[in-house]
Protein backbone atom coordinates (compact mmCIF):
# COMPACT_ATOMS: atom_id res chain seq x y z
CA UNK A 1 35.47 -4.34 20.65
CA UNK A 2 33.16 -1.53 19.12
CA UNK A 3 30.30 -0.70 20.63
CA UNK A 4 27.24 1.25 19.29
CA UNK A 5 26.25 4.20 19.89
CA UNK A 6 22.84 3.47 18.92
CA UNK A 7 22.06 0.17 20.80
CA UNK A 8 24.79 -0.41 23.07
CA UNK A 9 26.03 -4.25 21.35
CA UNK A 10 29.51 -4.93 21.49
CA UNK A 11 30.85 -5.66 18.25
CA UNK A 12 34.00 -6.64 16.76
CA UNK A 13 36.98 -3.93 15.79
CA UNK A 14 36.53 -5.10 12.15
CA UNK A 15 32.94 -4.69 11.76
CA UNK A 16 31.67 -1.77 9.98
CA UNK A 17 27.92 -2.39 10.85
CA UNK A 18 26.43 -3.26 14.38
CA UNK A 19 24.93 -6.71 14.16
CA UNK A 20 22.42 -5.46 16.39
CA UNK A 21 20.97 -2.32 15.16
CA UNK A 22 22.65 -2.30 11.67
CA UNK A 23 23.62 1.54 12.78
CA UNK A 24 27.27 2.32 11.03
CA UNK A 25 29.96 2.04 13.39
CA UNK A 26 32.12 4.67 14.36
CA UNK A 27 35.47 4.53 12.65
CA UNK A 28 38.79 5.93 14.15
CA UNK A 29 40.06 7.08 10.34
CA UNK A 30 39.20 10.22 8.72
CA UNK A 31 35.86 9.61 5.81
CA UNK A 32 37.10 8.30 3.39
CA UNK A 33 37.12 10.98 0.42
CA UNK A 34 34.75 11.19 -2.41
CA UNK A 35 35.59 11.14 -6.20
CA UNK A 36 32.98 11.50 -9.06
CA UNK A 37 34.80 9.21 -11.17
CA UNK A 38 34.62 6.32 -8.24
CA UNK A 39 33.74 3.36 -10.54
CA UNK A 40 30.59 1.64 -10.14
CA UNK A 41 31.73 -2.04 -9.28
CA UNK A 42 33.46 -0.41 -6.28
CA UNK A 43 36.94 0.73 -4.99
CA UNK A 44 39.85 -2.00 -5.07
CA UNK A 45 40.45 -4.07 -2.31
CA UNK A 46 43.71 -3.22 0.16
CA UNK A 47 46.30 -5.33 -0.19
CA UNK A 48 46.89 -7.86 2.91
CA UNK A 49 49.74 -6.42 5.29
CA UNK A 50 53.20 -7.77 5.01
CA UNK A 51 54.07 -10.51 7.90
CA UNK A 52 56.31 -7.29 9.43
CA UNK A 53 53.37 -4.90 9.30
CA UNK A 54 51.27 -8.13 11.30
CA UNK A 55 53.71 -8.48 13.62
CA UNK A 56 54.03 -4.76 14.29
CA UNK A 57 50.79 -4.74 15.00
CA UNK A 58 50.40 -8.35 17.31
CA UNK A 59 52.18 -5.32 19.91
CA UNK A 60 48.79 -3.84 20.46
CA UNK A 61 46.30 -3.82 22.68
CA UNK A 62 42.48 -2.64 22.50
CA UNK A 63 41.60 -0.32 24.45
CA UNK A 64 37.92 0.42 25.16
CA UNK A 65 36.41 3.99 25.95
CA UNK A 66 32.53 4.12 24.91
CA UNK A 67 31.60 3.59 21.04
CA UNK A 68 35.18 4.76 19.99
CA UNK A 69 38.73 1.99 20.38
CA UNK A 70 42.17 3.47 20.79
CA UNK A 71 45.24 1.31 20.61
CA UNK A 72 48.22 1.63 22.83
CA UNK A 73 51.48 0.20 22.57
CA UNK A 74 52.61 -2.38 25.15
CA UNK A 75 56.10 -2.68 25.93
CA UNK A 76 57.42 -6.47 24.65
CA UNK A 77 57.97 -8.88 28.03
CA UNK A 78 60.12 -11.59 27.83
CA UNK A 79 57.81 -14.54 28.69
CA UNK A 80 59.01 -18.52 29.10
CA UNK A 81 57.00 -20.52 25.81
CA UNK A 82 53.98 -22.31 27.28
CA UNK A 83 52.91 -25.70 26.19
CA UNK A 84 50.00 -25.65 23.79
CA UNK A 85 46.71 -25.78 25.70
CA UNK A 86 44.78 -28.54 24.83
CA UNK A 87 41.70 -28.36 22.49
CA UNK A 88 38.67 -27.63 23.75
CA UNK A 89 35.16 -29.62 23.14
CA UNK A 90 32.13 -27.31 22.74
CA UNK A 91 29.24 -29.01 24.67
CA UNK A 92 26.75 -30.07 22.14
CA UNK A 93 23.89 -27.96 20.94
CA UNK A 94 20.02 -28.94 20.08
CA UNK A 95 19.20 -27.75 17.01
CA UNK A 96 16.03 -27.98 14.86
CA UNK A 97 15.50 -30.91 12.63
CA UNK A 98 16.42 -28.81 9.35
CA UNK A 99 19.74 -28.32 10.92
CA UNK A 100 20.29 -31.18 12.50
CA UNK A 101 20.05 -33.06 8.89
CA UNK A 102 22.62 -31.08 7.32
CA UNK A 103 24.92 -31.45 9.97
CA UNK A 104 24.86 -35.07 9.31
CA UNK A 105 26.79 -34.28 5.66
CA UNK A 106 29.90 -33.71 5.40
CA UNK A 107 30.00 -30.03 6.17
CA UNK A 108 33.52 -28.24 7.42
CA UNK A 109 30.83 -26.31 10.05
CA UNK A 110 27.82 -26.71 11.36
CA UNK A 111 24.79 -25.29 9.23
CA UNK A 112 23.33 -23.84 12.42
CA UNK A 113 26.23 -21.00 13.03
CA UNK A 114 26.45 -20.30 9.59
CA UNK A 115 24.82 -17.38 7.63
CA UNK A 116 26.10 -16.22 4.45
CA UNK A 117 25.37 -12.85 3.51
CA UNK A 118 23.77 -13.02 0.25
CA UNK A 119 25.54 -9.44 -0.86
CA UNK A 120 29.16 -9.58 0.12
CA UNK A 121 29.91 -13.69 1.75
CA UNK A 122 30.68 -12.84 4.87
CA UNK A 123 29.57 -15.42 7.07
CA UNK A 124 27.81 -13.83 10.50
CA UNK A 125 25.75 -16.25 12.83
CA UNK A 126 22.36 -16.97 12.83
CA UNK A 127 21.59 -14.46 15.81
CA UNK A 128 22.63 -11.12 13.74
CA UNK A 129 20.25 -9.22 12.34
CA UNK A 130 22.47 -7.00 9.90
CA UNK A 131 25.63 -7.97 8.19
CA UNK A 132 28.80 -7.00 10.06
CA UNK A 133 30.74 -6.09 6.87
CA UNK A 134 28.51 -4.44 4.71
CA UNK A 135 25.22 -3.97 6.56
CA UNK A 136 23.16 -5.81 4.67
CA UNK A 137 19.75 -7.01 6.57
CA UNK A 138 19.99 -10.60 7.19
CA UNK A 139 16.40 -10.68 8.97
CA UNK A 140 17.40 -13.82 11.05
CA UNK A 141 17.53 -17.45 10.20
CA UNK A 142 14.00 -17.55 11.95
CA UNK A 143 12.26 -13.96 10.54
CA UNK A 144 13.81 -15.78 6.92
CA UNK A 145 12.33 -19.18 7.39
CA UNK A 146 8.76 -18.01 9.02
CA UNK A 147 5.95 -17.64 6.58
CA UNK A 148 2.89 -15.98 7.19
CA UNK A 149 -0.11 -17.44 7.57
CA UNK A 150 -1.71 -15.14 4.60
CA UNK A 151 0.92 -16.51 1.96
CA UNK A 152 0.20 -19.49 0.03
CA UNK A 153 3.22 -21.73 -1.53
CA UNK A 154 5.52 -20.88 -4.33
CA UNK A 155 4.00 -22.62 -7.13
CA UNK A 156 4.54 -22.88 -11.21
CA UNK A 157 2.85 -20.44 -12.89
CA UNK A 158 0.04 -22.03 -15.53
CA UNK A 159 0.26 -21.08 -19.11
CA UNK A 160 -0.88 -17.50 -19.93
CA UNK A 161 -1.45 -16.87 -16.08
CA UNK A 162 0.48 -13.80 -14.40
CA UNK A 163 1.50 -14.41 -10.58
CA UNK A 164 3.04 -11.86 -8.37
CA UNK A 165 5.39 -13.49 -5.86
CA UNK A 166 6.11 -11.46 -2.35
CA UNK A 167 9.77 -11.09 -1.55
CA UNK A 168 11.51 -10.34 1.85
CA UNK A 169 13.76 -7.81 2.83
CA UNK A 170 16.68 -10.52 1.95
CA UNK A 171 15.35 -11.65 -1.30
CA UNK A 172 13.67 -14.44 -0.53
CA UNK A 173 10.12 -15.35 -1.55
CA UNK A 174 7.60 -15.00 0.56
CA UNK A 175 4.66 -16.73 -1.21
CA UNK A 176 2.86 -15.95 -4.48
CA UNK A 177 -0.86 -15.02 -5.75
CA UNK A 178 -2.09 -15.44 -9.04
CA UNK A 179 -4.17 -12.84 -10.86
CA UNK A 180 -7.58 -14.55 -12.01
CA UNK A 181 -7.97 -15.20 -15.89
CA UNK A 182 -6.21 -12.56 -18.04
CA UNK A 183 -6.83 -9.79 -15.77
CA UNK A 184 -6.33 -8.46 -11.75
CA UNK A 185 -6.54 -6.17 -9.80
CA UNK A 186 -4.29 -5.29 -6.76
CA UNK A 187 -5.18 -3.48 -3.89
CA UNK A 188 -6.22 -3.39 -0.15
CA UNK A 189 -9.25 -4.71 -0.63
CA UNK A 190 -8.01 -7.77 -2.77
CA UNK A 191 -6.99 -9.52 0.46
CA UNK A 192 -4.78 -11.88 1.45
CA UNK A 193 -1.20 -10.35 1.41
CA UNK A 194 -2.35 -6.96 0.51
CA UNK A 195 -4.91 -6.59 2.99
CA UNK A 196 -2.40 -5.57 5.98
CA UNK A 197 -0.35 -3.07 3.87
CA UNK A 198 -2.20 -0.11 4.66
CA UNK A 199 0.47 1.98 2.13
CA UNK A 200 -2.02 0.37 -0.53
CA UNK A 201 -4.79 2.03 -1.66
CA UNK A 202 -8.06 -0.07 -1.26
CA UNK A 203 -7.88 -0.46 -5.52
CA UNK A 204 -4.10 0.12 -6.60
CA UNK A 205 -3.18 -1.51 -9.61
CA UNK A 206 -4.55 -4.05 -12.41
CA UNK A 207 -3.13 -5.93 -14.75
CA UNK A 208 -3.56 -6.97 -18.13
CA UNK A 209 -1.96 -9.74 -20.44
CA UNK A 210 -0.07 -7.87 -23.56
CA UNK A 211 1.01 -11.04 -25.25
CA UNK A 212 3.67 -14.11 -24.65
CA UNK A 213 5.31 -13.22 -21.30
CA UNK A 214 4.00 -9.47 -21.50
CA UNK A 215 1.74 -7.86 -19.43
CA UNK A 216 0.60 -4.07 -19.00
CA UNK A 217 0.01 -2.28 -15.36
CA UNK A 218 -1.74 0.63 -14.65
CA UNK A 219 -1.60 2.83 -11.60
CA UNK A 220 -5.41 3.00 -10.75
CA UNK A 221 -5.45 6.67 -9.19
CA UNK A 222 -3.61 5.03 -5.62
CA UNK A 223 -1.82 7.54 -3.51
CA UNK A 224 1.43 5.75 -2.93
CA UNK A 225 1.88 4.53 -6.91
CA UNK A 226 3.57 1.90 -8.39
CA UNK A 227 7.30 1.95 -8.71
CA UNK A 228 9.58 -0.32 -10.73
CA UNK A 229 13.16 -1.28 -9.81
CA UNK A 230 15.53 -0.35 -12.51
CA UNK A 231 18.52 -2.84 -13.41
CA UNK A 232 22.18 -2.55 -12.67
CA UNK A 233 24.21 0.30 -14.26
CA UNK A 234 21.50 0.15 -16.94
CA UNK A 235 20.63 4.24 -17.52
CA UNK A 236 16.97 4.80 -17.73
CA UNK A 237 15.89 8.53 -18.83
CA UNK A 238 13.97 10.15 -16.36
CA UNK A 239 11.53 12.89 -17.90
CA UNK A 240 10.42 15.89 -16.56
CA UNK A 241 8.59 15.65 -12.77
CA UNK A 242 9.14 12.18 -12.79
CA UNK A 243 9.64 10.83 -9.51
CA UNK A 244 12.17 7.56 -8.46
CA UNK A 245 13.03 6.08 -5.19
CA UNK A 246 16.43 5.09 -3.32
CA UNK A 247 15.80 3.70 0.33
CA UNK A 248 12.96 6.08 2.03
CA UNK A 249 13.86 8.86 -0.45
CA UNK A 250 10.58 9.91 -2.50
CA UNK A 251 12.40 12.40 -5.23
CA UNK A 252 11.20 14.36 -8.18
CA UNK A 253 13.35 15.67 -11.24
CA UNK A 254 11.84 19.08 -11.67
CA UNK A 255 13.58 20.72 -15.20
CA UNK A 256 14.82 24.27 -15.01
CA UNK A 257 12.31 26.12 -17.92
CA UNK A 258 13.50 29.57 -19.28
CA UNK A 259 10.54 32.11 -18.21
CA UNK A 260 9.47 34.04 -20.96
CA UNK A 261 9.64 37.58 -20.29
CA UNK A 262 6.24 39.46 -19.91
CA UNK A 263 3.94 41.69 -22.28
CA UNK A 264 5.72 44.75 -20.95
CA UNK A 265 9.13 43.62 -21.21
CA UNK A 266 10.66 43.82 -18.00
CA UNK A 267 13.60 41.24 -17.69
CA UNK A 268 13.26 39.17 -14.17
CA UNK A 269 15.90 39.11 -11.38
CA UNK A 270 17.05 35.52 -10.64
CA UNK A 271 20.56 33.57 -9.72
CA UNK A 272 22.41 32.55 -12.74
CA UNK A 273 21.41 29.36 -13.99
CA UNK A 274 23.64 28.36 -16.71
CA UNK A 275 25.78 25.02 -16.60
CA UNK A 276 22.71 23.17 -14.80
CA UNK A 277 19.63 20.97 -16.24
CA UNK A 278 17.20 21.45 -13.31
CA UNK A 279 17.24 20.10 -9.34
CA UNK A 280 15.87 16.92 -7.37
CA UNK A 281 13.46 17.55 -4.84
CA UNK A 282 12.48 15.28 -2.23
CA UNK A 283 8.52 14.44 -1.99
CA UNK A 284 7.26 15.46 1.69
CA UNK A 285 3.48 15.33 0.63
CA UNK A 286 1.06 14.88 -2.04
CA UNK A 287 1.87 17.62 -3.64
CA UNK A 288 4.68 19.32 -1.31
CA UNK A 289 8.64 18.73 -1.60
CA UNK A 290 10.75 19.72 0.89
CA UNK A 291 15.05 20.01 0.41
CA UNK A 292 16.02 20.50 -3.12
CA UNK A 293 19.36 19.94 -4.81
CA UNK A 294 20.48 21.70 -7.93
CA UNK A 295 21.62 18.99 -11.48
CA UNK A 296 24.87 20.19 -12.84
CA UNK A 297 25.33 19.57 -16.37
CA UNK A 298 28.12 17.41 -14.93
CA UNK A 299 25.73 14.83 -13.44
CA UNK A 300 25.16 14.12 -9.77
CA UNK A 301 25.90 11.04 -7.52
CA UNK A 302 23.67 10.40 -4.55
CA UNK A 303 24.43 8.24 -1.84
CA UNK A 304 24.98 7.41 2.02
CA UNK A 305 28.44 8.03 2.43
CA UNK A 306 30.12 8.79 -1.09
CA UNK A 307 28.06 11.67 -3.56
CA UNK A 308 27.57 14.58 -4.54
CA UNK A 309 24.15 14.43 -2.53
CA UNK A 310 24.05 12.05 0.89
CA UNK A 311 21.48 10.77 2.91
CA UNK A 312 23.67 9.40 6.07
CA UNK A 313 20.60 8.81 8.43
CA UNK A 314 18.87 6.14 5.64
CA UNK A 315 20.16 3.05 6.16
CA UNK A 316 18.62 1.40 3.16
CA UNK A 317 20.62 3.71 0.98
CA UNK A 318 24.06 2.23 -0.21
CA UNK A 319 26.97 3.90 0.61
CA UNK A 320 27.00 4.91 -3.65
CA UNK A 321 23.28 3.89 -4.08
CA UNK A 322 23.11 5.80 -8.13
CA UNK A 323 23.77 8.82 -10.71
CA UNK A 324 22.07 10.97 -12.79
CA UNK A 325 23.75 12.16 -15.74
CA UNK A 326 22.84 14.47 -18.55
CA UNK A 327 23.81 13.87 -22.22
CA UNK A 328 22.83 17.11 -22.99
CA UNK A 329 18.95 17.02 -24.29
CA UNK A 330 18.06 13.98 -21.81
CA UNK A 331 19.26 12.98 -17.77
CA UNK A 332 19.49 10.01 -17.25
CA UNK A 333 19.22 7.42 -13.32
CA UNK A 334 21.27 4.59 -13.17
CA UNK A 335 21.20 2.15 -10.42
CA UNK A 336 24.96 1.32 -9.06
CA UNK A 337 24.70 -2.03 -7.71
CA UNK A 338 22.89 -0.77 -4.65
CA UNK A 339 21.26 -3.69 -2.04
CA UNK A 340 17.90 -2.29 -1.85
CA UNK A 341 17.44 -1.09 -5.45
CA UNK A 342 16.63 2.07 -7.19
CA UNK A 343 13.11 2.65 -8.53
CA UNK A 344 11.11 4.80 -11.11
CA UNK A 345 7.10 5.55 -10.42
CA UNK A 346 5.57 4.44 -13.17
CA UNK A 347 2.93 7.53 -14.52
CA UNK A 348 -0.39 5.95 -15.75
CA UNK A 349 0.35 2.70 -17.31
CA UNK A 350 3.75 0.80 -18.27
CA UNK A 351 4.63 -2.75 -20.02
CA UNK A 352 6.25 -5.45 -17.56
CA UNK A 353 7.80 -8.75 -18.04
CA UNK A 354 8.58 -12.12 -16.32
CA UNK A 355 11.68 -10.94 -13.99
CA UNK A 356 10.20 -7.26 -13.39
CA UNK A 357 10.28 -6.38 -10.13
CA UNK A 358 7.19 -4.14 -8.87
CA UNK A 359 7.20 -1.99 -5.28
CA UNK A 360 3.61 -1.42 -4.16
CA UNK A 361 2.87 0.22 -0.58
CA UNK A 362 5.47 -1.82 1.26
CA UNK A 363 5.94 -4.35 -0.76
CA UNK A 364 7.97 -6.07 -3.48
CA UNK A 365 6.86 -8.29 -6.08
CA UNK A 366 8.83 -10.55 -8.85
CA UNK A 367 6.29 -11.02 -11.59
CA UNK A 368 5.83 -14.44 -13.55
CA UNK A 369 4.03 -14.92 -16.80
């Protein structure tokens, strides 16, 4: 067993997540290195050890001291075969109605123990809150299932209408509301599932209809903005102080501009700058960044554990979350396949269609038109 650092669960030697805390678990390997060219779809599985290797290994023993395991070897006894215990009956367990009608199918295991991470398929039970083998947050059957009172059902869309529908953390939806007649407007003050986000301004955002399954937004002035999650290993150019957002990371592309000397000619003093496009800073404030990163021409990757740039304490950043490459008059963000998404702030107004999906204050939004 592994247990956390962070919350003190026991979890299992395999596990590279705590199912309690969803802190990374301490591993007894070196990191594992980084390589720019690391394709985006992920590094090859590891073959599955030979039966010798397995029963090398069936000599071991776990060993247990803190968050970290060691393994010592344990000298082979010569033991008389025992008969085969016989099987054990689990005492049966209540479970809600939901459950208890699909265990009546014919299911291999019961519905009840079974949750299936949505991002990799492992199955963990209905108790963890993260994924143990990629870290995904699973929320809970319960936290899933609960609704709040605020949210009104999923319904169809009418013709020509636009409806915004809430998603959780795990991708499902949450409930929907429908903008009124051809326009909306989204804020604080709109009520109902915006009114308890105090990220939103009190008037954030209205939409417009732009024609058959179009629609326009505009950012109305709100202090947090609008962002819009960008699609898989699709490059999007990112102009000059734009600003985009992996996890909790607020960042701005800031371009590096030639100075031009002044009137009296007098050549400034300054670190060489050639071979790079500009730097990433990450926004602090209003109008305050904090630590900055320099853009080779090369391109940079950012991530949580793999990158040219890492953010290991932000657990909603993938372990290879994106990239920003130059082609050498424009840079360019792509989104690798993270689990939380990669977004761009959209500046004044931007075009939106059915499938978009929208981050306002603390919350994410499919659209449907």
């Amino acid at each position: 067993m592994i247990t956390c650092a962070k919350c003190t669960k026991d979890n299992q030697d395999h596990y590279k997540f705590c199912l309690g805390c969803g802190a990374e678990l301490p591993r007894g390997a070196a990191p594992k290195p980084f390589s720019p060219q690391t394709p985006p779809q992920g590094v090859r599985a590891a073959p599955a050890p030979s039966p010798g290797m397995a029963a090398g290994l069936a000599g071991t023993v776990a060993v247990s001291q803190g968050p970290m395991v060691s393994r010592a070897p344990v000298p082979p006894v010569a033991v008389a075969p025992a008969p085969a215990p016989a099987p054990v009956v689990a005492p049966p367990v209540s479970a809600p109605p939901a459950v208890v009608a699909a265990a009546a199918a014919p299911v291999a295991a019961p519905a009840a123990s079974a949750v299936v991470c949505p991002q990799c398929g492992h199955g963990n039970t209905s108790a963890n809150m993260f994924c143990g083998s990629c870290g995904f947050r699973l929320g809970g059957v319960a936290a899933r299932s609960a609704v709040p009172p605020a949210l009104a059902p999923a319904a169809e869309p009418s013709a020509g209408a636009l409806v915004l529908t809430a998603l959780r953390a795990d991708g499902t939806e949450a409930g929907t509301y429908s903008l009124p007649g051809s326009n909306g407007t989204v804020g604080r003050e709109t009520g109902g599932i915006f009114a308890g986000d105090s990220y939103l301004s009190p008037r954030h955002a209205t939409f417009r209809m732009a024609g058959l399954g179009r629609a326009i937004v505009k950012d109305e002035a709100s202090l947090n903005g609008i962002y819009k999650k960008l699609g898989r290993d699709v490059p999007v150019e990112l102009r000059p102080n734009e600003v985009f957002r992996i996890g909790q990371e607020i960042i701005k592309f800031e371009p590096l501009v030639a100075q031009p000397p002044p009137p009296d000619g007098v050549e400034r003093l300054g670190a060489p700058s050639k071979g790079y496009v500009g730097r990433i800073a990450l926004v602090i404030g209003r109008e305050e960044t904090g630590n900055a990163f320099p853009v080779p021409e090369g391109g940079v990757h950012l991530g949580r554990e793999r990158g040219d740039i890492l953010f290991p304490e932000d657990g909603y950043v993938s372990g290879l979350h994106c990239r920003l490459t130059w082609d050498g008059q424009r840079l360019f963000l792509t989104d690798l396949g993270s689990s939380n998404g990669t977004f761009i702030r959209i500046a004044g107004e931007a075009e939106v269609r059915s499938g978009d999906v929208l981050l306002m204050g603390q919350q994410l939004f499919r659209i449907a038109i």
